[in-house]
N, C-alpha and C. Protein backbone atom coordinates (compact mmCIF):
# COMPACT_ATOMS: atom_id res chain seq x y z
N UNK A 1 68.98 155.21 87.11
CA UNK A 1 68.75 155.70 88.46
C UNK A 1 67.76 156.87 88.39
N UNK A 2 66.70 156.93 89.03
CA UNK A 2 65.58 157.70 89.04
C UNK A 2 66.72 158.72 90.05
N UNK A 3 65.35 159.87 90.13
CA UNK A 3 65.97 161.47 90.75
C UNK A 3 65.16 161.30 92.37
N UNK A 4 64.46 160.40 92.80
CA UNK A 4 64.78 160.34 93.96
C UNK A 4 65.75 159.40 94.21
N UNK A 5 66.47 158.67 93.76
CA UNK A 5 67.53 157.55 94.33
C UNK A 5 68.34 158.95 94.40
N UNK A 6 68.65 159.53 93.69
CA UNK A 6 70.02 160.56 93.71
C UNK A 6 69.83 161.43 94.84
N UNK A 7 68.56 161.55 95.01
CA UNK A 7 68.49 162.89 96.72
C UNK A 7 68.99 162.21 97.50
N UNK A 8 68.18 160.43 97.37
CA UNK A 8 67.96 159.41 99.07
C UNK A 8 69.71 159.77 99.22
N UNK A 9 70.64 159.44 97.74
CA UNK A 9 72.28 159.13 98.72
C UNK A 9 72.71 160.27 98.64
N UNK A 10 72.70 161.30 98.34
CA UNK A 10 72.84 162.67 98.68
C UNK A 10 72.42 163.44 100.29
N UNK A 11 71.37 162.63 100.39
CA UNK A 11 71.19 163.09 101.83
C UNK A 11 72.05 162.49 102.78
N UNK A 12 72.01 160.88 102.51
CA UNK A 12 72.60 160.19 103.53
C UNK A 12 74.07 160.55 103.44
N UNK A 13 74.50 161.07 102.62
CA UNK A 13 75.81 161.14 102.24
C UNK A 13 76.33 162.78 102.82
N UNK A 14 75.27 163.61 102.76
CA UNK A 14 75.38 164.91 104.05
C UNK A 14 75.35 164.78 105.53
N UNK A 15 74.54 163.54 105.60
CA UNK A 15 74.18 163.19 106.74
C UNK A 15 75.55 162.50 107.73
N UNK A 16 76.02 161.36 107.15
CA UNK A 16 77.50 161.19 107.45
C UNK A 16 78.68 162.30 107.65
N UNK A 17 78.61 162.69 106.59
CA UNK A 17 79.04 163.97 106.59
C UNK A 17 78.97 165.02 107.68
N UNK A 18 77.94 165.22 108.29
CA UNK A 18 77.83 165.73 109.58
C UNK A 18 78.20 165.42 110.77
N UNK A 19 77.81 164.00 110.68
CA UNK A 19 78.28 162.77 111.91
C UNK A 19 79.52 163.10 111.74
N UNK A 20 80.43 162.77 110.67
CA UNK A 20 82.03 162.86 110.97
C UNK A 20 82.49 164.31 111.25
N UNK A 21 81.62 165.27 110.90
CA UNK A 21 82.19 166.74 111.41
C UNK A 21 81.99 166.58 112.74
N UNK A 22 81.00 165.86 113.38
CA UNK A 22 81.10 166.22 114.67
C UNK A 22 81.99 165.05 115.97
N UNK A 23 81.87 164.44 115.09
CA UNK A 23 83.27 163.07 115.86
C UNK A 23 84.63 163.78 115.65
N UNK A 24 84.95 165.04 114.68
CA UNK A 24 85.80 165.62 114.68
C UNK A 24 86.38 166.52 115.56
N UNK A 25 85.30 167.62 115.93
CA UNK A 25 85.03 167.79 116.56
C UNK A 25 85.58 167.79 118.06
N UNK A 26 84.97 166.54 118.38
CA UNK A 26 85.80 165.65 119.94
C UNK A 26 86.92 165.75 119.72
N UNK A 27 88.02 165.15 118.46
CA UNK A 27 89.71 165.19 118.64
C UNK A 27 90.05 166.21 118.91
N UNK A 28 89.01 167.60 118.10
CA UNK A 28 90.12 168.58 118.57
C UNK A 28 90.25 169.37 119.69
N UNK A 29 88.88 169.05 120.43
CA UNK A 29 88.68 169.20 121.80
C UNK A 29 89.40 169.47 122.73
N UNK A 30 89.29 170.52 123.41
CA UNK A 30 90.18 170.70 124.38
C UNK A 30 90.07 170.65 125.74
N UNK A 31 88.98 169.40 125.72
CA UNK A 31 88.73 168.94 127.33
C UNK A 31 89.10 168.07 128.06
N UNK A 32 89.86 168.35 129.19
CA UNK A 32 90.66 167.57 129.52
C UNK A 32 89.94 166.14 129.76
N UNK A 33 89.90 165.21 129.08
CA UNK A 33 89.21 163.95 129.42
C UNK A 33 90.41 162.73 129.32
N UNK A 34 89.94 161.47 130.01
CA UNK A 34 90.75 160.59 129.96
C UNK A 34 90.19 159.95 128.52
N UNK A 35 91.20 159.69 127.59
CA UNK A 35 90.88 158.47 126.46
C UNK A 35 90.20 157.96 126.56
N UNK A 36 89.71 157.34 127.53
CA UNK A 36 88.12 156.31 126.81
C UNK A 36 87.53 157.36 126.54
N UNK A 37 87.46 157.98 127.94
CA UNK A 37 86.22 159.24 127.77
C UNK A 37 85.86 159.67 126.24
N UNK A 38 87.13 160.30 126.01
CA UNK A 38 87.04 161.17 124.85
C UNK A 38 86.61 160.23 123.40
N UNK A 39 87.12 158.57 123.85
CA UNK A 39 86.34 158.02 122.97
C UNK A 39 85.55 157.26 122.62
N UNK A 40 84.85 157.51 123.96
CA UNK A 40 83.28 157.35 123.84
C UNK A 40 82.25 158.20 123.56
N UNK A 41 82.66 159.81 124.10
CA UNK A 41 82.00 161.06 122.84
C UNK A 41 82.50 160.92 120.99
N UNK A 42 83.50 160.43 121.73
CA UNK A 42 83.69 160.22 119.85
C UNK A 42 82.35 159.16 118.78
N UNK A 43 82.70 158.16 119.86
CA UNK A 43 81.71 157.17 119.18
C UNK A 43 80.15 157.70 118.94
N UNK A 44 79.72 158.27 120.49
CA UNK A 44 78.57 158.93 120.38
C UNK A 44 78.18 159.85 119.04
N UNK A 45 79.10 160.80 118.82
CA UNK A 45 79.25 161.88 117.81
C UNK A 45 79.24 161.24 116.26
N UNK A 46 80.01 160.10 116.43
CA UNK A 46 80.01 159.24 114.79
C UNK A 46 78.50 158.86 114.73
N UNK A 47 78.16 158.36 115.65
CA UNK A 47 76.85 157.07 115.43
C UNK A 47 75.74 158.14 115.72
N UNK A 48 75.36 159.17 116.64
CA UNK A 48 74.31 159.92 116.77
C UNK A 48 74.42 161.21 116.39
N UNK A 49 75.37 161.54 116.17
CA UNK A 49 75.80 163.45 115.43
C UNK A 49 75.79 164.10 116.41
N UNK A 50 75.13 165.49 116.16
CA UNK A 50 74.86 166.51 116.92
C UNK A 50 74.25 166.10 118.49
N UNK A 51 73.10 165.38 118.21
CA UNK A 51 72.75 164.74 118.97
C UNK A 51 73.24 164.52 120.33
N UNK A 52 74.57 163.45 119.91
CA UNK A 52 75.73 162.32 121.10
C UNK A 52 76.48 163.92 120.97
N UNK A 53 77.19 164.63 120.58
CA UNK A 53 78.24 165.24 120.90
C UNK A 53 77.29 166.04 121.68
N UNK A 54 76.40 166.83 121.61
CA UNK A 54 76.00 168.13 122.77
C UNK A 54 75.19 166.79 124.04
N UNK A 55 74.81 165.48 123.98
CA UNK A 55 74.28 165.34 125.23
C UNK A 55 75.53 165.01 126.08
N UNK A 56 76.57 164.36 125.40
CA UNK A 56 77.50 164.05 126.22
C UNK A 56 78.61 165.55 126.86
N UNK A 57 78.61 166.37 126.09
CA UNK A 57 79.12 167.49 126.27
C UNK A 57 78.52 168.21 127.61
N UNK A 58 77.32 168.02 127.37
CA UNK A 58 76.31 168.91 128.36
C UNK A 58 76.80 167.91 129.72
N UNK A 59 77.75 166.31 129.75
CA UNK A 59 77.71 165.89 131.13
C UNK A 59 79.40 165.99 131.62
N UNK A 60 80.08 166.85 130.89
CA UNK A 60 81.49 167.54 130.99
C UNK A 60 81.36 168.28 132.18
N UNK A 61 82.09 168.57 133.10
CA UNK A 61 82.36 169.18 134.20
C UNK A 61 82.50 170.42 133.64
N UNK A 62 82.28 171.77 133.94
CA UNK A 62 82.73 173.15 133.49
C UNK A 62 84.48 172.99 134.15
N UNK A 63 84.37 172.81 134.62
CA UNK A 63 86.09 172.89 135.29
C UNK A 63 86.80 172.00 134.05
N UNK A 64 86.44 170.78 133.30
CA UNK A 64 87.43 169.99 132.55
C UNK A 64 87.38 170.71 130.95
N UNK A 65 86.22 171.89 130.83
CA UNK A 65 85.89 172.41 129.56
C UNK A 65 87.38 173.39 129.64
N UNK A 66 87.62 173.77 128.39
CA UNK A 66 88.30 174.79 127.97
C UNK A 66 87.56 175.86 126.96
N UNK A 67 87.95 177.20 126.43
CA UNK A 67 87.17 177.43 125.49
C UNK A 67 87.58 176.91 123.85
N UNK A 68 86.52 176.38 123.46
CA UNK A 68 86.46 175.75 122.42
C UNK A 68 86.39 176.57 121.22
């Protein structure tokens, strides 16, 4: 295995890594959402990261937010 194969899955492997911090994230959430809701930011957050969790966040009602 050459020393870029070892960065390429090292990255991708931070990269997931991020995605699931932020699908995490959503569970521990304390916004009042109905279940799909919450797990369809979830999905967003697995599959797009940072990304899906702050665009979908940003379409949360301030009234259903808590502080996080």
């Amino acid at each position: 295995m050459e020393n870029t194969d070892i960065n390429i899955i090292a990255m991708l492997l931070g990269l997931f890594l991020l995605h699931c911090l932020f699908a995490r994230r959503v569970f521990k959430s304390q916004a009042k959402l109905s279940t799909n809701a919450k797990w369809f930011w979830c999905l967003l957050s697995l599959l797009l990261g940072p990304v899906g969790y702050y665009a979908y966040y940003g379409f949360i009602p301030l009234d259903k937010l808590q502080k996080d």
